[in-house]
N, C-alpha and C. Protein backbone atom coordinates (compact mmCIF):
# COMPACT_ATOMS: atom_id res chain seq x y z
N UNK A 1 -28.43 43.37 -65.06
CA UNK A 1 -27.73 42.11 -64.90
C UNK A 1 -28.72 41.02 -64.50
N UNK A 2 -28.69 40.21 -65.07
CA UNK A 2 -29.45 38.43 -64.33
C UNK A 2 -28.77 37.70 -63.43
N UNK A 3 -29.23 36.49 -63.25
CA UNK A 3 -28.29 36.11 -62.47
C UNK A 3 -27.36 35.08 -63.25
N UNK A 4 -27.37 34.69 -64.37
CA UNK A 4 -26.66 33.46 -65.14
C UNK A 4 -25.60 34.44 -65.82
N UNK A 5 -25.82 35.43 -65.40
CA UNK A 5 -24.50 36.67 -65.76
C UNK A 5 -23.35 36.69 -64.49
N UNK A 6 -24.15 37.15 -63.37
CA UNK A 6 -23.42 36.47 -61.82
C UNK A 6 -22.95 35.26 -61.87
N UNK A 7 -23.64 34.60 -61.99
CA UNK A 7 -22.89 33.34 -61.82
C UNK A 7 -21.64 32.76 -62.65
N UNK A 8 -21.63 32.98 -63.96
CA UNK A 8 -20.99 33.06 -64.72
C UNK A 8 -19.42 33.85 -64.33
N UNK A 9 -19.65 34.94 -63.86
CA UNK A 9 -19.03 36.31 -63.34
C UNK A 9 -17.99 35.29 -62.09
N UNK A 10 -19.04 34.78 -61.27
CA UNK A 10 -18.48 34.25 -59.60
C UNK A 10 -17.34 33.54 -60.26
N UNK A 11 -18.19 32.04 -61.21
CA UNK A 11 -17.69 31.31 -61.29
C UNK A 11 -16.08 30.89 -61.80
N UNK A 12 -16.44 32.27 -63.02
CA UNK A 12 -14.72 32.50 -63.85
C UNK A 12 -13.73 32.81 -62.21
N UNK A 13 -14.09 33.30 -61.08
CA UNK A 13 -12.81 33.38 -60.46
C UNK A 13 -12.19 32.52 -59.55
N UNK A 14 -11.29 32.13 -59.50
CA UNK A 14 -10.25 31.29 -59.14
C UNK A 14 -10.71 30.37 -57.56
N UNK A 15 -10.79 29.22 -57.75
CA UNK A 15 -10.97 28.53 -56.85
C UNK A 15 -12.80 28.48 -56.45
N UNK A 16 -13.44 29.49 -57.37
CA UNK A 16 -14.81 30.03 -56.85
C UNK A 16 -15.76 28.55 -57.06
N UNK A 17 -16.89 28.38 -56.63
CA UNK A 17 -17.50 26.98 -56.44
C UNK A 17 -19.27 27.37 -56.18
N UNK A 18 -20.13 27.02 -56.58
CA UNK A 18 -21.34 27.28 -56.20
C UNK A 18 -21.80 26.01 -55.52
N UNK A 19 -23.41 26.46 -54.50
CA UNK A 19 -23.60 25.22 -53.83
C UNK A 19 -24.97 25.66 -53.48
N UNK A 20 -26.14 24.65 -52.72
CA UNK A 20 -27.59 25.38 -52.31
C UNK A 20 -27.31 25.11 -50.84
N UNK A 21 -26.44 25.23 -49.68
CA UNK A 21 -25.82 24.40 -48.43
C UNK A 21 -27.37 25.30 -47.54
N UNK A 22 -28.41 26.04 -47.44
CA UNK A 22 -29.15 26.41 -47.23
C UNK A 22 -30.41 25.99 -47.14
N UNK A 23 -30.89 26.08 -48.43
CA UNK A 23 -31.68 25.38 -48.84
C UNK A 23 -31.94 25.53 -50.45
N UNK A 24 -32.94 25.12 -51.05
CA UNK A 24 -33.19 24.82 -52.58
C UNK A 24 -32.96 26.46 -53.27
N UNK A 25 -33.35 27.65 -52.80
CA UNK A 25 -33.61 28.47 -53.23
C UNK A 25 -32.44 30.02 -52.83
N UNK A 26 -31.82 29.79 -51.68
CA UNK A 26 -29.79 30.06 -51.98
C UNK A 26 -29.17 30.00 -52.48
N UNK A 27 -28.19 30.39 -53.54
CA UNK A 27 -27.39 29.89 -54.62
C UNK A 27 -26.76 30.80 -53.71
N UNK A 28 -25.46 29.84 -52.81
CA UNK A 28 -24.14 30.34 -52.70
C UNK A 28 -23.10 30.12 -53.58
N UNK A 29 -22.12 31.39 -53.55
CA UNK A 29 -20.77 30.78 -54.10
C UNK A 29 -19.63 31.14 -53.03
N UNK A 30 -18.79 30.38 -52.75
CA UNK A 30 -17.34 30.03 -52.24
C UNK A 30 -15.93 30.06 -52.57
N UNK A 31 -15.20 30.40 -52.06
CA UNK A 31 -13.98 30.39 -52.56
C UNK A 31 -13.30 29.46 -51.54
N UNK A 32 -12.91 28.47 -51.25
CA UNK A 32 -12.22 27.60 -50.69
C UNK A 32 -13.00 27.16 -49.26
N UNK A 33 -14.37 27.28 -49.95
CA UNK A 33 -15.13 26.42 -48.60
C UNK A 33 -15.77 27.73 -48.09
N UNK A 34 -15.35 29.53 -48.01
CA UNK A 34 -15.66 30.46 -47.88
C UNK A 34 -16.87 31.07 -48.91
N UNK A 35 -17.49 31.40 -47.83
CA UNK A 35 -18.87 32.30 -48.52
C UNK A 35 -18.36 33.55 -48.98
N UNK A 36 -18.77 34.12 -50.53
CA UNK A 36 -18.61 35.30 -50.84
C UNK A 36 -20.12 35.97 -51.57
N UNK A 37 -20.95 35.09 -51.79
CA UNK A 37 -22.32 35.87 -52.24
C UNK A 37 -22.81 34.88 -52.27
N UNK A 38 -24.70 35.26 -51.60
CA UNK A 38 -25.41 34.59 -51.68
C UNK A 38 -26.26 35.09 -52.50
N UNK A 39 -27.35 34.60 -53.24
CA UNK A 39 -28.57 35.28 -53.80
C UNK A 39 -29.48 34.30 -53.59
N UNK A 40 -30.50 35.34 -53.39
CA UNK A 40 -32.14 34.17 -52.93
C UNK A 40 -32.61 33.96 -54.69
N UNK A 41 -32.56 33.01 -54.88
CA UNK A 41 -33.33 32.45 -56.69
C UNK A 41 -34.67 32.80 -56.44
N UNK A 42 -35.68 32.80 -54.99
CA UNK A 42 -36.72 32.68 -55.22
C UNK A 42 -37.22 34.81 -55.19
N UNK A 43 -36.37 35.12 -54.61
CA UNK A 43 -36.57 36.90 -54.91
C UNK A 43 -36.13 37.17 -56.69
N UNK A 44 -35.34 36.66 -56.91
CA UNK A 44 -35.18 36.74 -58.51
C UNK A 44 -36.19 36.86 -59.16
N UNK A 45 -36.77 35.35 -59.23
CA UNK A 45 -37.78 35.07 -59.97
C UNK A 45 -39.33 36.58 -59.56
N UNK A 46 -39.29 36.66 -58.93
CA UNK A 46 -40.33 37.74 -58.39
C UNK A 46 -40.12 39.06 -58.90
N UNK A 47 -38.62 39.51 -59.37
CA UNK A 47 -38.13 40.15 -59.96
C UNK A 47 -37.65 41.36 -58.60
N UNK A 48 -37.28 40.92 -57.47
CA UNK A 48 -36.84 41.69 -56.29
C UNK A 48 -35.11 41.35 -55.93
N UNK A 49 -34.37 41.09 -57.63
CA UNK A 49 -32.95 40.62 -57.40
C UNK A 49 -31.72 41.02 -56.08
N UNK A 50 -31.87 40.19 -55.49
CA UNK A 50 -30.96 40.50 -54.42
C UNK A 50 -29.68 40.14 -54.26
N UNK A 51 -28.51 40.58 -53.94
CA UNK A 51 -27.15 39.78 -53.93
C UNK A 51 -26.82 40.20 -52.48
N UNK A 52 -26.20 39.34 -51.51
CA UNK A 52 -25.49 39.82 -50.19
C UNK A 52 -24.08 39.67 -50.31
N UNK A 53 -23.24 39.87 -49.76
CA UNK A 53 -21.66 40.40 -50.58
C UNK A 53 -20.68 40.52 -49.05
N UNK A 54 -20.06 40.02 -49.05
CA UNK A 54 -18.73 40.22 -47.66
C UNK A 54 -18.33 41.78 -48.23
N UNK A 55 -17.78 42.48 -46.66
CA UNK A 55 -17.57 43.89 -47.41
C UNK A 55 -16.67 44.46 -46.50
N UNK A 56 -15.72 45.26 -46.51
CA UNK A 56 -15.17 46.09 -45.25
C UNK A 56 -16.02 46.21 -44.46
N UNK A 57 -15.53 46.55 -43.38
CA UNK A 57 -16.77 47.28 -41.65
C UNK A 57 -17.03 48.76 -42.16
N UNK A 58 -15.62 49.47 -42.91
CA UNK A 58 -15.96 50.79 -42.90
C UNK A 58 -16.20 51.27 -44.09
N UNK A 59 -16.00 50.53 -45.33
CA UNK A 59 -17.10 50.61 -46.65
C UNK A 59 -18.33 50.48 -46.32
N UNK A 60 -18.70 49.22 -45.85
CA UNK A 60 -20.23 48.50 -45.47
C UNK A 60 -20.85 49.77 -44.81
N UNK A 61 -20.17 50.67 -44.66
CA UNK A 61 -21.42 52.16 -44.21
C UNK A 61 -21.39 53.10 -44.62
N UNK A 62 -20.27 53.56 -45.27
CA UNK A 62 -19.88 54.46 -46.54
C UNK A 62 -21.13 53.93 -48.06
N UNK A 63 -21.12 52.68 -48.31
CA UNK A 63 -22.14 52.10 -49.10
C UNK A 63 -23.64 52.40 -48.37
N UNK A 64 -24.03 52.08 -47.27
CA UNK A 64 -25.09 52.22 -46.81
C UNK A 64 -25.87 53.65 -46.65
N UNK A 65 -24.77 54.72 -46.66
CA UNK A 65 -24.82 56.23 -46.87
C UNK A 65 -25.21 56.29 -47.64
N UNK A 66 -24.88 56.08 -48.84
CA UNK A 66 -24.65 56.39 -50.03
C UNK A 66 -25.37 55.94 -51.01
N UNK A 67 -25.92 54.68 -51.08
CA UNK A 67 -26.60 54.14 -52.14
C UNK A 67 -28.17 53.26 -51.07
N UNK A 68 -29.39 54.09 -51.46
CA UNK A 68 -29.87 53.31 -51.15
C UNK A 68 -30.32 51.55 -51.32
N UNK A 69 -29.86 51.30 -52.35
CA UNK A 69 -29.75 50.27 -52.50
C UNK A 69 -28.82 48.93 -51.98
N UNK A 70 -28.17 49.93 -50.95
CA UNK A 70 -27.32 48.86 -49.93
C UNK A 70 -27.82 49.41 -48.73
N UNK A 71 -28.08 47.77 -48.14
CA UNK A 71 -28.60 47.79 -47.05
C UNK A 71 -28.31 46.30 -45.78
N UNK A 72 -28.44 46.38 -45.01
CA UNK A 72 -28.14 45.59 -43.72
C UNK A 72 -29.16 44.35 -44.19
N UNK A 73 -28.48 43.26 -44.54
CA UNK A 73 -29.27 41.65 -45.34
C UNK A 73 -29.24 40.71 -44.37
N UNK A 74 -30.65 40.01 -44.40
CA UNK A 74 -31.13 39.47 -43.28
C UNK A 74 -29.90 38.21 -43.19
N UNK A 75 -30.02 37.66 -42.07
CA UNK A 75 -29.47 36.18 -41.29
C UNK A 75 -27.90 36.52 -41.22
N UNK A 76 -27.64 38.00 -41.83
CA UNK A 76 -25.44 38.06 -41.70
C UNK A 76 -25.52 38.92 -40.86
N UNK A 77 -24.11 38.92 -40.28
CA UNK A 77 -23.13 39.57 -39.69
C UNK A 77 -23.72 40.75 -40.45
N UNK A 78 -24.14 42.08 -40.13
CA UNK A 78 -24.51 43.03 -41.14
C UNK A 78 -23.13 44.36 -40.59
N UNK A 79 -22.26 44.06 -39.60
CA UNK A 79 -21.05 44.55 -40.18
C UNK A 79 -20.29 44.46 -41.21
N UNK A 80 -20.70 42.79 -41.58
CA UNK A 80 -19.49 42.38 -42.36
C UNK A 80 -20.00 42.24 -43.94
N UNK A 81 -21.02 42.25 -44.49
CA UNK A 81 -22.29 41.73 -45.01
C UNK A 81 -23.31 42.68 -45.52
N UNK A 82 -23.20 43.30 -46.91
CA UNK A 82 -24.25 44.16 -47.31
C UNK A 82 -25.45 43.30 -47.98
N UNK A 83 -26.53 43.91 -48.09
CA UNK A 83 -27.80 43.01 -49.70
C UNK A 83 -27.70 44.48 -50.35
N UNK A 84 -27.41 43.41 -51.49
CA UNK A 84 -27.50 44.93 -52.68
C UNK A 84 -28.91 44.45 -54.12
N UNK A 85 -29.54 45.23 -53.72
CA UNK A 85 -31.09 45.60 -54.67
C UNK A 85 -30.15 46.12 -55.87
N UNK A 86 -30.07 44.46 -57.25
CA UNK A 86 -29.90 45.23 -58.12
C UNK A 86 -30.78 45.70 -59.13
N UNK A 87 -32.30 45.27 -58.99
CA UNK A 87 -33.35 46.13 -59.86
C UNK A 87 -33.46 47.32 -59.48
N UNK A 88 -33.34 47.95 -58.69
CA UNK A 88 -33.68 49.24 -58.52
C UNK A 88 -33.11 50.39 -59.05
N UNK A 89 -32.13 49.60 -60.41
CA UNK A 89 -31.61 50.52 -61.09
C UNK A 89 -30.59 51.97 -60.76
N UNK A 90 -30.61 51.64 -59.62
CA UNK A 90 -29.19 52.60 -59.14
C UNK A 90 -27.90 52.28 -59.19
N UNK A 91 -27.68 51.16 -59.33
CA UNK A 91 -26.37 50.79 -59.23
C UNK A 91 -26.04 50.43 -60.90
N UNK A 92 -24.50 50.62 -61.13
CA UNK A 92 -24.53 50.73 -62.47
C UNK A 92 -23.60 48.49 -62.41
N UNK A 93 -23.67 48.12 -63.50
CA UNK A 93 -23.38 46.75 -63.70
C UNK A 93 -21.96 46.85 -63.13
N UNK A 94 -21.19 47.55 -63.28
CA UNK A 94 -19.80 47.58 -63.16
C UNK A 94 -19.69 47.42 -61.90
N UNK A 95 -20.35 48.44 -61.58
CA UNK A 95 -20.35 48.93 -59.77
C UNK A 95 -20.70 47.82 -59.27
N UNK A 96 -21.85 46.81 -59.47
CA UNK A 96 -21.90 45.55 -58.61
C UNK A 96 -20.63 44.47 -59.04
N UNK A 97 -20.37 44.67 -60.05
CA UNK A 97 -19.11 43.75 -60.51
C UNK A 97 -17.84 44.03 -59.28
N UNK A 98 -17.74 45.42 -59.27
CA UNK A 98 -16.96 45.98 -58.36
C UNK A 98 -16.85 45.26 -57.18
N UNK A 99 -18.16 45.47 -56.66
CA UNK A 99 -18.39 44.92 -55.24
C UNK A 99 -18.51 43.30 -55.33
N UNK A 100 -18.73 42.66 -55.98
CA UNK A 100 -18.59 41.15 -56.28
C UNK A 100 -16.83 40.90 -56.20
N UNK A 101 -16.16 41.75 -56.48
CA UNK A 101 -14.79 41.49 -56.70
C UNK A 101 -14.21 41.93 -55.00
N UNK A 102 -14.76 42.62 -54.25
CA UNK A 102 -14.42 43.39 -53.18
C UNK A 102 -15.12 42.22 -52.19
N UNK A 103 -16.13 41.56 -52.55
CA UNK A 103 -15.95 40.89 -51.47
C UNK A 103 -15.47 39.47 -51.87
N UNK A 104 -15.29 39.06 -52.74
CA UNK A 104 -14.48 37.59 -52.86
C UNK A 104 -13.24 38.23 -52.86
N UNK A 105 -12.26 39.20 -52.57
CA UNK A 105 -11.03 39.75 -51.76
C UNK A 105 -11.28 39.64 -50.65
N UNK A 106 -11.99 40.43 -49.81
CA UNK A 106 -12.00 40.35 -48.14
C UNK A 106 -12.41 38.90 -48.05
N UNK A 107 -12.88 37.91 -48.35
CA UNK A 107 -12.90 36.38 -47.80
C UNK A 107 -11.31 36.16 -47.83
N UNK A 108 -10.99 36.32 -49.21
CA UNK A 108 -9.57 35.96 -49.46
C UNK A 108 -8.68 36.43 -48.12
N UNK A 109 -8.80 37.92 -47.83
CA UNK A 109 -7.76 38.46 -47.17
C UNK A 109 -7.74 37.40 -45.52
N UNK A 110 -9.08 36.85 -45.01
CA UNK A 110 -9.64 36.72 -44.39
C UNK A 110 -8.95 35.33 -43.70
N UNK A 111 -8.59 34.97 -45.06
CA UNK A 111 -8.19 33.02 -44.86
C UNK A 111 -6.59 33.24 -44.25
N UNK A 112 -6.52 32.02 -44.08
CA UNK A 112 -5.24 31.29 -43.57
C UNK A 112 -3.97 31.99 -44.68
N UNK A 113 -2.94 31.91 -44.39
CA UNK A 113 -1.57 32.36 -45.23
C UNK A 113 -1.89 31.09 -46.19
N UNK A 114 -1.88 29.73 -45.51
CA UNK A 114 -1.38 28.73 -46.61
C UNK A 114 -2.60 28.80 -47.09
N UNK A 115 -3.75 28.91 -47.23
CA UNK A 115 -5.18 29.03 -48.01
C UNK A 115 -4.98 29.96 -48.90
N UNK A 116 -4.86 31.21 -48.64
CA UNK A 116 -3.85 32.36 -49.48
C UNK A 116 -3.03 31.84 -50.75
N UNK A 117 -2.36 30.84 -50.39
CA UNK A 117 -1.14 30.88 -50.90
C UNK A 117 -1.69 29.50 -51.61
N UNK A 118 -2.51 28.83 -51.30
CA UNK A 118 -3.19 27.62 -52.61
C UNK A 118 -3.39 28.42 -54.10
N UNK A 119 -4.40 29.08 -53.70
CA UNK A 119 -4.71 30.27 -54.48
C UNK A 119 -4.29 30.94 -55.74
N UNK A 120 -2.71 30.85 -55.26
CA UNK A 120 -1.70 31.63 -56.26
C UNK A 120 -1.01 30.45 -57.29
């Protein structure tokens, strides 16, 4: 996967919004002002693709078991908050699609009823 595939991916879902609120080289995306993935552009380019992802408390270690390629990503909440290494070829495209979808849900679940309920 690249990232103009991600983004593409973020962007088709509902209410989703990109922004650099970081700095030049962050590409966040949002769902109603809410963070759901960040990626560093400048690890991309280096070819060290990184995505960080909102996640359950008790997935976020079931994943960390399990795939080395998830791991505790610098400056988050790393309860709440995996980085997933997708060059390292362990993870299959779907599977990060998966988790791209799992955590723009837990933001969702996360918000207000009436934020929720814009949504729909």
């Amino acid at each position: 996967m690249n990232i103009e595939q991600i983004r593409a991916y973020c962007l088709a879902k509902k209410a989703a919004t990109e922004s650099f609120p970081f700095d030049e080289n962050t590409l966040v995306f949002k769902v109603l002002n809410k963070m759901f993935l960040l990626a560093p552009l400048d690890k991309w380019e280096k070819g060290e693709a990184t995505l960080t992802l909102k996640c359950d408390p008790n997935y976020t270690v079931e994943l960390r078991e399990t795939y080395e390629s998830i791991y505790p990503g610098p400056y988050v909440h790393n309860t709440h908050w995996n980085t997933v290494d997708i060059y390292k070829n362990e993870l299959k495209p779907q599977f990060i699609l998966e988790l791209i979808n799992h955590s723009y849900e837990m933001v969702i679940k996360g918000m207000t009823k009436k934020m929720r309920e814009s949504l729909q």
